[in-house]
PDB file of N, CA and C in Angstrom:
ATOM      1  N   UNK A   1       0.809  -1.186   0.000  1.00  0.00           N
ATOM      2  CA  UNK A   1       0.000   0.000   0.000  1.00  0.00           C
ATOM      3  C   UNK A   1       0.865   1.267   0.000  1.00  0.00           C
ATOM      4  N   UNK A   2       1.921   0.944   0.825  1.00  0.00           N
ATOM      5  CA  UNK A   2       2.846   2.256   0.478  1.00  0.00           C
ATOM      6  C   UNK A   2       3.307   2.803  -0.706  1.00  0.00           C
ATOM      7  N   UNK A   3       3.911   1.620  -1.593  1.00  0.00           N
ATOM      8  CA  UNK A   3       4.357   1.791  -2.952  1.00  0.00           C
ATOM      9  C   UNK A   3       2.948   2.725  -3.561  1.00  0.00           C
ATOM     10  N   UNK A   4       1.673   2.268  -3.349  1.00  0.00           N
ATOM     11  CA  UNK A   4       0.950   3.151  -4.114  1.00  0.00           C
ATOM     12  C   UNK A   4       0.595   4.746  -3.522  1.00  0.00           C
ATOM     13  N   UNK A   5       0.684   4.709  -2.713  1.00  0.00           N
ATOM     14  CA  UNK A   5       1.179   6.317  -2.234  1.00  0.00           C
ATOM     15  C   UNK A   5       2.053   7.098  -2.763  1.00  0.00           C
ATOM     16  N   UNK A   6       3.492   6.017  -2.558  1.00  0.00           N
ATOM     17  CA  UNK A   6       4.761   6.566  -2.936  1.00  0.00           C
ATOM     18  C   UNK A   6       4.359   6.824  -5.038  1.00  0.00           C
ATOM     19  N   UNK A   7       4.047   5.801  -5.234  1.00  0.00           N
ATOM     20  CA  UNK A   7       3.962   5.667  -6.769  1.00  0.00           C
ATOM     21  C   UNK A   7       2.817   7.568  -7.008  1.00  0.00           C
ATOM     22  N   UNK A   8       1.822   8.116  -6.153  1.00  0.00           N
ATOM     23  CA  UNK A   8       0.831   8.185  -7.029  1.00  0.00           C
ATOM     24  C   UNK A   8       1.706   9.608  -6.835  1.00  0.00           C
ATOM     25  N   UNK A   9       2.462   9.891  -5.725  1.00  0.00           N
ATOM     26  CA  UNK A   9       2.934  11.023  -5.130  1.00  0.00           C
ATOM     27  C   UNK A   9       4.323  11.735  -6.203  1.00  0.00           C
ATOM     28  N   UNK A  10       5.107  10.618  -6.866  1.00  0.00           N
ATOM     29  CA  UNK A  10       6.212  11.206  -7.981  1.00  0.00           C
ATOM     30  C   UNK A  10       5.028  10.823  -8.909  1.00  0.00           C
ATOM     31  N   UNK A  11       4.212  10.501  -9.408  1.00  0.00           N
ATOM     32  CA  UNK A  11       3.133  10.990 -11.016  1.00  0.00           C
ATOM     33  C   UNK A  11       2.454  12.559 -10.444  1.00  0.00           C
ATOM     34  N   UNK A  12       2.508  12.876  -9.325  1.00  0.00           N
ATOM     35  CA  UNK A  12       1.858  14.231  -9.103  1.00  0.00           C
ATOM     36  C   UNK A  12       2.429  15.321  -9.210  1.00  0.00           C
ATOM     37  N   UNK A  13       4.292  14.802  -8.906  1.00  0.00           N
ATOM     38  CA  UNK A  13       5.456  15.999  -8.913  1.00  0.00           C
ATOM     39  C   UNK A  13       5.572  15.841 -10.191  1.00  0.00           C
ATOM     40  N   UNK A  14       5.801  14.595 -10.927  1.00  0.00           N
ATOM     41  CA  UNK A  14       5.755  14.648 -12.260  1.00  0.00           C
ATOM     42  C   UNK A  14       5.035  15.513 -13.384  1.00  0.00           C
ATOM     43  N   UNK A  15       3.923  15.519 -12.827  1.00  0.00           N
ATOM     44  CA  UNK A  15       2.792  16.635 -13.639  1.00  0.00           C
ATOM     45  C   UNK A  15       3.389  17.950 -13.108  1.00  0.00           C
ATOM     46  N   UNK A  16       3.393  18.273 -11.739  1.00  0.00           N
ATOM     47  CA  UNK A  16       3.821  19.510 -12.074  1.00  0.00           C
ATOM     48  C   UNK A  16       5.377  20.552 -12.465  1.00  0.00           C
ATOM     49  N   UNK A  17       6.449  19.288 -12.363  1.00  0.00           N
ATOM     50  CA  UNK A  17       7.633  19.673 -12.661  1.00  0.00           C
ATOM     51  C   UNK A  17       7.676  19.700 -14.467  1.00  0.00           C
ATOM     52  N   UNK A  18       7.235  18.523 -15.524  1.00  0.00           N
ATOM     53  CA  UNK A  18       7.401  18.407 -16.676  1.00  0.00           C
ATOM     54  C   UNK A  18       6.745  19.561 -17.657  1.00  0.00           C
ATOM     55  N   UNK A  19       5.473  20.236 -17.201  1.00  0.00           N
ATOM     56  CA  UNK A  19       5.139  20.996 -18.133  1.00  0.00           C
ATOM     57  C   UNK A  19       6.318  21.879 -18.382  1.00  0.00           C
ATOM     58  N   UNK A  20       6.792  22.821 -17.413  1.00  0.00           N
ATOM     59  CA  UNK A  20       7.784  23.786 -17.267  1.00  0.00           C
ATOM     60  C   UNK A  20       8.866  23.483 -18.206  1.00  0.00           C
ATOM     61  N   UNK A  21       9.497  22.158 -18.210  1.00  0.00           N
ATOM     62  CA  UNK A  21      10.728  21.567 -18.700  1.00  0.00           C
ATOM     63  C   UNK A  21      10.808  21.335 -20.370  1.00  0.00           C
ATOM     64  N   UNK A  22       9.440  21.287 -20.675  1.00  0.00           N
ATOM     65  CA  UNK A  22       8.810  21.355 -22.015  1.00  0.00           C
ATOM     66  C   UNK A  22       9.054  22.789 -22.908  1.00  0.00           C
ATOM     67  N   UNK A  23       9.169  23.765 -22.197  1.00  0.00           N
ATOM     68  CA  UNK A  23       9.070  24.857 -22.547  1.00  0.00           C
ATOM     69  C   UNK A  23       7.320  25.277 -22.630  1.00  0.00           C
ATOM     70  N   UNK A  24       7.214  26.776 -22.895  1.00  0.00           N
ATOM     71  CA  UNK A  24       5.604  27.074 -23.257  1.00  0.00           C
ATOM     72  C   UNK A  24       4.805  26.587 -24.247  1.00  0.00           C
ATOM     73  N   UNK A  25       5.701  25.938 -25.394  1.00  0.00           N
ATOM     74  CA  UNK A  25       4.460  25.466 -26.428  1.00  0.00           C
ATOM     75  C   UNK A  25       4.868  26.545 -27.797  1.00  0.00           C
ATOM     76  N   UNK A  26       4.882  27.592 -27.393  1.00  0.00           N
ATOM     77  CA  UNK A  26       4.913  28.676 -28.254  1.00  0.00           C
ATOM     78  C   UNK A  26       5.968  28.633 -28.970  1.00  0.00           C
ATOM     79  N   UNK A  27       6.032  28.346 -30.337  1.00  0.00           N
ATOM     80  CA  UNK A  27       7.512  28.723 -31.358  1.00  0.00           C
ATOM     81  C   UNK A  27       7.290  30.140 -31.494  1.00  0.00           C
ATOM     82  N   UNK A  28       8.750  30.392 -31.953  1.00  0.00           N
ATOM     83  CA  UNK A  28       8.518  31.810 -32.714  1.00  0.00           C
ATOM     84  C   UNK A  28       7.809  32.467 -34.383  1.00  0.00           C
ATOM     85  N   UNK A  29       8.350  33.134 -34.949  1.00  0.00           N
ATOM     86  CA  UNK A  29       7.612  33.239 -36.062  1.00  0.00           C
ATOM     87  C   UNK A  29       7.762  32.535 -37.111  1.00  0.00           C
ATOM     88  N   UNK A  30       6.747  31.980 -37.915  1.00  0.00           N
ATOM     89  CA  UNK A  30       7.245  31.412 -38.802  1.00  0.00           C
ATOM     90  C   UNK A  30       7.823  31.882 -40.239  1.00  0.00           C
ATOM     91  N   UNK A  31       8.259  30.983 -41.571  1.00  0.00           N
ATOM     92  CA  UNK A  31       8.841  31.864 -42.338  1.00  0.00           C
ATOM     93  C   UNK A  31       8.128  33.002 -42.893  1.00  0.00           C
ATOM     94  N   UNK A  32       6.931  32.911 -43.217  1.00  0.00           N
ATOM     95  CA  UNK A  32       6.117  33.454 -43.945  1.00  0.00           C
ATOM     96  C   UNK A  32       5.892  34.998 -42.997  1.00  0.00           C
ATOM     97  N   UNK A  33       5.773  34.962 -41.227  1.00  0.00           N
ATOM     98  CA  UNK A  33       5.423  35.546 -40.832  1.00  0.00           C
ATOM     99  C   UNK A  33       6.883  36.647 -40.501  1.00  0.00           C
ATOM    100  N   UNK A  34       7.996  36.010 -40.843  1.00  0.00           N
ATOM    101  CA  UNK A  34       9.402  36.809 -40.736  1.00  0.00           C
ATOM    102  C   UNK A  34       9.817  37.451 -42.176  1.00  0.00           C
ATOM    103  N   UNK A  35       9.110  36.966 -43.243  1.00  0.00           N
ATOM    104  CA  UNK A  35       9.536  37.385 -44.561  1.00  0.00           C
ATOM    105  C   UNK A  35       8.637  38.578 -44.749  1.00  0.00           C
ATOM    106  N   UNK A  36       6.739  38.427 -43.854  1.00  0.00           N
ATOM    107  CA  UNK A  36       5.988  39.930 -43.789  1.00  0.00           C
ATOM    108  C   UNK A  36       6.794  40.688 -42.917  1.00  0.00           C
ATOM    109  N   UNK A  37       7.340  40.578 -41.994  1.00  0.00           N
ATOM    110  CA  UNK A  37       8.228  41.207 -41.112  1.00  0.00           C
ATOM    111  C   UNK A  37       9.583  42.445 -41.844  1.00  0.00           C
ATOM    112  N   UNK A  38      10.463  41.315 -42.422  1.00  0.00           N
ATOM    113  CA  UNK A  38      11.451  41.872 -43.182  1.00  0.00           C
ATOM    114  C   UNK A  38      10.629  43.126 -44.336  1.00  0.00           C
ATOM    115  N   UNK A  39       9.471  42.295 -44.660  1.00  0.00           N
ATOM    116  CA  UNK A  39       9.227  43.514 -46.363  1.00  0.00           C
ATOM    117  C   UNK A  39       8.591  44.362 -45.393  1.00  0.00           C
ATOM    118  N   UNK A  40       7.753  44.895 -44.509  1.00  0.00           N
ATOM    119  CA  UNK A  40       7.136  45.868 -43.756  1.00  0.00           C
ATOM    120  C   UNK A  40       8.591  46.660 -43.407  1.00  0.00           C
ATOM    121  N   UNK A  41       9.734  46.130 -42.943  1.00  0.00           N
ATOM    122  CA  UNK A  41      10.521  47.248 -42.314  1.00  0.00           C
ATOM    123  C   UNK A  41      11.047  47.689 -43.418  1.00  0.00           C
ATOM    124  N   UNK A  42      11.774  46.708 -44.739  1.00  0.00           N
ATOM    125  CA  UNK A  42      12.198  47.482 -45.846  1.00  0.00           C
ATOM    126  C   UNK A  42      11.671  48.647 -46.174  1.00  0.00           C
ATOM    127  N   UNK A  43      10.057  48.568 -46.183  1.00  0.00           N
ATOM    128  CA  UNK A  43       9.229  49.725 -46.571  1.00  0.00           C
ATOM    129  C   UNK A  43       9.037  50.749 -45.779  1.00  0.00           C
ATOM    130  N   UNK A  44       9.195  50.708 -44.752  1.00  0.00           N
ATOM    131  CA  UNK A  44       9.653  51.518 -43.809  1.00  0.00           C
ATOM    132  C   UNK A  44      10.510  52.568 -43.828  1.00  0.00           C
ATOM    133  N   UNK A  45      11.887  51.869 -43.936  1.00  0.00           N
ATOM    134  CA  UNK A  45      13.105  52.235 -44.293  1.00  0.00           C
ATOM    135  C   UNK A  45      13.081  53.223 -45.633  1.00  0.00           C
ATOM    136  N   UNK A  46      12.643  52.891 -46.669  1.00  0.00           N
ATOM    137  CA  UNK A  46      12.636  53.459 -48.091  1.00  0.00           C
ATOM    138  C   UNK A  46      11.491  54.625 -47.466  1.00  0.00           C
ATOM    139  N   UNK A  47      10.421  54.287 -47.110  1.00  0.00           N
ATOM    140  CA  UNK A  47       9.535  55.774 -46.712  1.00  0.00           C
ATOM    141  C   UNK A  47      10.317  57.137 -45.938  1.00  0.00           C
ATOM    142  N   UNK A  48      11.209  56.276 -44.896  1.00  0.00           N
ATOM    143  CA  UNK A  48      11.611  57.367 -44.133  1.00  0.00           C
ATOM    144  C   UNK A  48      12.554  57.953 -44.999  1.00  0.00           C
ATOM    145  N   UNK A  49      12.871  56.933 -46.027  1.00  0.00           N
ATOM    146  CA  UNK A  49      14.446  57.860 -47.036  1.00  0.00           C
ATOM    147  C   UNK A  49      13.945  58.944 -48.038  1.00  0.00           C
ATOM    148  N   UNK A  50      12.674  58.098 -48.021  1.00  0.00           N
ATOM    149  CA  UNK A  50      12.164  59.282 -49.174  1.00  0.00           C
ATOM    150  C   UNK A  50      11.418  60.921 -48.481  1.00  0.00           C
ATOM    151  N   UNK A  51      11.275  60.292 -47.058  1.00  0.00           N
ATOM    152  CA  UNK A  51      10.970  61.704 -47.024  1.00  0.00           C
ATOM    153  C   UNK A  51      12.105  62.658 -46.046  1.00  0.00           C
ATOM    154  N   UNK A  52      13.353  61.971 -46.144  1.00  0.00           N
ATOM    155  CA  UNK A  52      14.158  63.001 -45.800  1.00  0.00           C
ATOM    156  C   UNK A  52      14.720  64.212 -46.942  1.00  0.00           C
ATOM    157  N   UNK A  53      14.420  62.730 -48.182  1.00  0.00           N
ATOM    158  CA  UNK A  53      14.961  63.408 -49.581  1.00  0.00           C
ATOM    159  C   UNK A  53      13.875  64.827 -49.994  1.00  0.00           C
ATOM    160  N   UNK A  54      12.474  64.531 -49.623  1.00  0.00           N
ATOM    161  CA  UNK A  54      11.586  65.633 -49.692  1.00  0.00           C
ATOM    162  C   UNK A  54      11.892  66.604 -48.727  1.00  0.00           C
ATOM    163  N   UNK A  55      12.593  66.461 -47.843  1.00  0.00           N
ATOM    164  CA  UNK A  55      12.496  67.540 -46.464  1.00  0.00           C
ATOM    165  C   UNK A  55      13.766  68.589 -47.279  1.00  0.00           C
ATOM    166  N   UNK A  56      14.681  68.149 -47.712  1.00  0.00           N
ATOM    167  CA  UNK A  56      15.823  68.557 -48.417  1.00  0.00           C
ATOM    168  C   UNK A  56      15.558  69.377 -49.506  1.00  0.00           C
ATOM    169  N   UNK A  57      14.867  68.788 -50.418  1.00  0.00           N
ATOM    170  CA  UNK A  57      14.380  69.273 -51.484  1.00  0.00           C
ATOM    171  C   UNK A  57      13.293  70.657 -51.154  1.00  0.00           C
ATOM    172  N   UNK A  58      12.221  70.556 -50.093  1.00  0.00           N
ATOM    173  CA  UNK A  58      11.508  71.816 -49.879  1.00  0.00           C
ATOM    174  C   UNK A  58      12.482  72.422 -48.900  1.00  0.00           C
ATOM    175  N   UNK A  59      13.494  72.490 -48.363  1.00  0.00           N
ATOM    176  CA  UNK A  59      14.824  73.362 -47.918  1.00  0.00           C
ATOM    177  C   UNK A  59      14.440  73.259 -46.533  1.00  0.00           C
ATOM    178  N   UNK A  60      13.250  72.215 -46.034  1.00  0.00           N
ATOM    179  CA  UNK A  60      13.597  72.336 -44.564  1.00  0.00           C
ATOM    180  C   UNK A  60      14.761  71.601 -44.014  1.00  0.00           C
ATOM    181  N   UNK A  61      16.057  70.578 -44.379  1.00  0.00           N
ATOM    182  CA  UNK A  61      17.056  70.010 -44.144  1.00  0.00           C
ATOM    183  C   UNK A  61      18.140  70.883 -44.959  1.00  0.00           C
ATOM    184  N   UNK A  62      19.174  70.581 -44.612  1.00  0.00           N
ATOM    185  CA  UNK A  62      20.450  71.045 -45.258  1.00  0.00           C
ATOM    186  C   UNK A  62      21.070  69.990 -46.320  1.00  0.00           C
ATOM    187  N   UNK A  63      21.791  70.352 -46.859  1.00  0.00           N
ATOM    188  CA  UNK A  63      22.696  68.918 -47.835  1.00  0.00           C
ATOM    189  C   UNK A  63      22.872  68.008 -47.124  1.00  0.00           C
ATOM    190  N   UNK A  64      24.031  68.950 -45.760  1.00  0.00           N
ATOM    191  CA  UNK A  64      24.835  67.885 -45.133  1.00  0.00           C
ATOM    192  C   UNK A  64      23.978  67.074 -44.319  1.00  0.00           C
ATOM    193  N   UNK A  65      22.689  67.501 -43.598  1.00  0.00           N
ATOM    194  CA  UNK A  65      21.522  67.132 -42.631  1.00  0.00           C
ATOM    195  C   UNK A  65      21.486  65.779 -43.593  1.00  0.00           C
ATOM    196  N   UNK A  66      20.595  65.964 -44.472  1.00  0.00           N
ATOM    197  CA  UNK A  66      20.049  64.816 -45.677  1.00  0.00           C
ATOM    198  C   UNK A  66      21.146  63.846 -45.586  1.00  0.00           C
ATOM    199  N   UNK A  67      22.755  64.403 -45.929  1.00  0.00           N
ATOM    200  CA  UNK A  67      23.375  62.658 -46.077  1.00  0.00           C
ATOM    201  C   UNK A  67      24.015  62.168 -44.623  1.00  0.00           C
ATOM    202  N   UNK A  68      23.637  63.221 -43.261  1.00  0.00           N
ATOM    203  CA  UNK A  68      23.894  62.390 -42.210  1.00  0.00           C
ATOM    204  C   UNK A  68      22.408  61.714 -41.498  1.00  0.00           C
ATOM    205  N   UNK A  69      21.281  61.607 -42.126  1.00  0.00           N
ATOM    206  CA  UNK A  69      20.175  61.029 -41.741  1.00  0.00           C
ATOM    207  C   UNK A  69      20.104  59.682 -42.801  1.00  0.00           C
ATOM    208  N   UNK A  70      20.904  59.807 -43.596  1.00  0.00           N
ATOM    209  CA  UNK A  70      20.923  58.769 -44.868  1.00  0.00           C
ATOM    210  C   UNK A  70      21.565  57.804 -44.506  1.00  0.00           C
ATOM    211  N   UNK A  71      23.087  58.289 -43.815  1.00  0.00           N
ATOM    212  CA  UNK A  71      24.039  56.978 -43.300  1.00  0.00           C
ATOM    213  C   UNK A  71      23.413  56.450 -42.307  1.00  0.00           C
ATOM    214  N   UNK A  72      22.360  57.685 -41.543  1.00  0.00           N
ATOM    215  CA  UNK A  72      22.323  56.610 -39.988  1.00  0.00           C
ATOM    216  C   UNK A  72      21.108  55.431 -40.571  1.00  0.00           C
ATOM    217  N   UNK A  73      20.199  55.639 -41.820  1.00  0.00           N
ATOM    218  CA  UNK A  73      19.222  54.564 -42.186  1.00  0.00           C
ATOM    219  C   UNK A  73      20.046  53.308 -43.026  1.00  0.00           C
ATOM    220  N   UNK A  74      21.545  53.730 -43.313  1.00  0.00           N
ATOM    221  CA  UNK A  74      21.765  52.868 -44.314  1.00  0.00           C
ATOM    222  C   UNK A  74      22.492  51.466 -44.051  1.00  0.00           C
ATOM    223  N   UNK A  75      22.885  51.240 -42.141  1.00  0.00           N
ATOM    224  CA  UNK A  75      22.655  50.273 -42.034  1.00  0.00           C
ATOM    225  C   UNK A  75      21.522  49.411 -41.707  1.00  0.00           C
ATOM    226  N   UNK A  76      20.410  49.738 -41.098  1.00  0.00           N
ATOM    227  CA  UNK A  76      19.444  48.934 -40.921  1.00  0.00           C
ATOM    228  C   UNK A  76      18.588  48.861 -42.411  1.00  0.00           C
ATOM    229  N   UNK A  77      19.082  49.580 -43.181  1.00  0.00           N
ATOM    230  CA  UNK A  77      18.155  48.940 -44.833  1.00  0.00           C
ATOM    231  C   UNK A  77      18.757  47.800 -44.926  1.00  0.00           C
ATOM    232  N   UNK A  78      20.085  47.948 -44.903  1.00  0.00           N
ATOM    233  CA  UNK A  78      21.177  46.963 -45.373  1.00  0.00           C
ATOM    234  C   UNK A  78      20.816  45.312 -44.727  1.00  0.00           C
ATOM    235  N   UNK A  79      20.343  45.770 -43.455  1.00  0.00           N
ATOM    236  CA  UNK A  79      20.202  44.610 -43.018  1.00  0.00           C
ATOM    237  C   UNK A  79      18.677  43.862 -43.215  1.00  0.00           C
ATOM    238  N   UNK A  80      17.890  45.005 -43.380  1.00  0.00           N
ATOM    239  CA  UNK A  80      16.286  44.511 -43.680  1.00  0.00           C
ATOM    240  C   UNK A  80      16.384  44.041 -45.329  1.00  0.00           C
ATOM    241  N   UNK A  81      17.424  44.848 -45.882  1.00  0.00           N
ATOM    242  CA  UNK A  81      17.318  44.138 -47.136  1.00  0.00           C
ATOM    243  C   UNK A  81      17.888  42.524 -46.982  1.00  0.00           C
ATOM    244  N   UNK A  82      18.850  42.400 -46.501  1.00  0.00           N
ATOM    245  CA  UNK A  82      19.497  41.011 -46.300  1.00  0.00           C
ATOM    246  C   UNK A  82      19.142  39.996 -45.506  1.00  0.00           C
ATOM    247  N   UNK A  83      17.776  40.162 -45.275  1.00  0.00           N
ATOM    248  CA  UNK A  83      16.704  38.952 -44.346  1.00  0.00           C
ATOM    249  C   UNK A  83      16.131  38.391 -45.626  1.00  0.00           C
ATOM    250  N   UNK A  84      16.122  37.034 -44.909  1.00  0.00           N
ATOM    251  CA  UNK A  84      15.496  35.871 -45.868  1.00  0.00           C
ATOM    252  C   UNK A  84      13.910  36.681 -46.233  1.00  0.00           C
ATOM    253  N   UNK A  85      13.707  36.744 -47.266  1.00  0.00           N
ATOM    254  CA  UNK A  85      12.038  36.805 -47.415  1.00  0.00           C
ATOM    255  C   UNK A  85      11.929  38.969 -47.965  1.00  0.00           C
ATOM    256  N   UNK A  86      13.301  39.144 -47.921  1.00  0.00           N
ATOM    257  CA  UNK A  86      13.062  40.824 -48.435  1.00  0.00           C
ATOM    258  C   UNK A  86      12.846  40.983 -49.726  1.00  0.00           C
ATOM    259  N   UNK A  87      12.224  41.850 -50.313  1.00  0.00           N
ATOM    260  CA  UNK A  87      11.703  41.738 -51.717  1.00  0.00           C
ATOM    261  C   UNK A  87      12.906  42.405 -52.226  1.00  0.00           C
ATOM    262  N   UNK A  88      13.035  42.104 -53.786  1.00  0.00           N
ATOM    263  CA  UNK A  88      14.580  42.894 -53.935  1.00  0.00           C
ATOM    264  C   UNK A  88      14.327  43.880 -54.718  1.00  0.00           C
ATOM    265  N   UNK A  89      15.734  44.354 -54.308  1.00  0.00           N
ATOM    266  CA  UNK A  89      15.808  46.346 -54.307  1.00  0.00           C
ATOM    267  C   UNK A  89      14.754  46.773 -55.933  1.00  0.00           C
ATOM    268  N   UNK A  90      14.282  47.733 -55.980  1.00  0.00           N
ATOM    269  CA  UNK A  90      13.469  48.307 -57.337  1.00  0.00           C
ATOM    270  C   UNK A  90      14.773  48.503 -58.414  1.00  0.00           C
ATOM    271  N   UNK A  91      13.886  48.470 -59.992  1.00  0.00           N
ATOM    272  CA  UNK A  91      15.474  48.590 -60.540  1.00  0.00           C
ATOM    273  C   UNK A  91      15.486  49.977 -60.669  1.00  0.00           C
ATOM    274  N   UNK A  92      16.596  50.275 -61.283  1.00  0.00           N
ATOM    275  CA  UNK A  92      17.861  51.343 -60.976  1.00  0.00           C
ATOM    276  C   UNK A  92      16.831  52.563 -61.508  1.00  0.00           C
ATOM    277  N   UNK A  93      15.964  52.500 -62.382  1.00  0.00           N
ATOM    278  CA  UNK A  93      15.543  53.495 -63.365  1.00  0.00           C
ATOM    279  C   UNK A  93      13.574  53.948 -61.907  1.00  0.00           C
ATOM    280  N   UNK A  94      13.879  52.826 -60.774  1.00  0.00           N
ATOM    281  CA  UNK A  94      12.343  53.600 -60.221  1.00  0.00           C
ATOM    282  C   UNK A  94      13.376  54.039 -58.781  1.00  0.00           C
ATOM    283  N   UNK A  95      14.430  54.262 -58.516  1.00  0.00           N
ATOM    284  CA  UNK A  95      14.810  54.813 -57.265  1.00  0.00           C
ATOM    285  C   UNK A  95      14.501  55.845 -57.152  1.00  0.00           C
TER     286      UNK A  95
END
């Protein structure tokens, strides 16, 4: 009779130690949902470039303003462009 005490008492720690050890269940994103990810920030990126290039152009930025707001976007394009699933760059003649 003890053994079934003892037995029912590690299936009870068992239940509550194993869920935890499992992790939550939850994966992260999948490809499809990291490739909408990547093209949303690309577009992002290109919006904010284009409207520094407009801020420049109606003379509220300076030259030099415009190409130090340009370098600070031009690594994270670089890198939103270089995620699996980024649409590639427009050609040369719609920049």
């Amino acid at each position: 009779m003890e053994w079934l005490v003892l037995a029912l008492l590690v299936l009870a720690t068992a239940a509550f130690v194993a869920p935890p050890l499992r992790g939550s269940g939850v994966e992260g994103p999948g490809p499809a949902e990291t490739a909408r990810r990547a093209r949303e920030e690309r577009r992002r990126l290109l919006a904010r470039l284009r409207a520094i290039d407009a801020d420049c152009e109606a003379g509220r930025i300076s030259r030099e303003e415009r190409l130090t707001r340009r370098r600070a976007l031009a690594a994270p394009l670089l890198a939103a462009s270089g995620r699996p699933g980024a649409p590639d760059p427009p050609p040369e003649g719609e920049r």
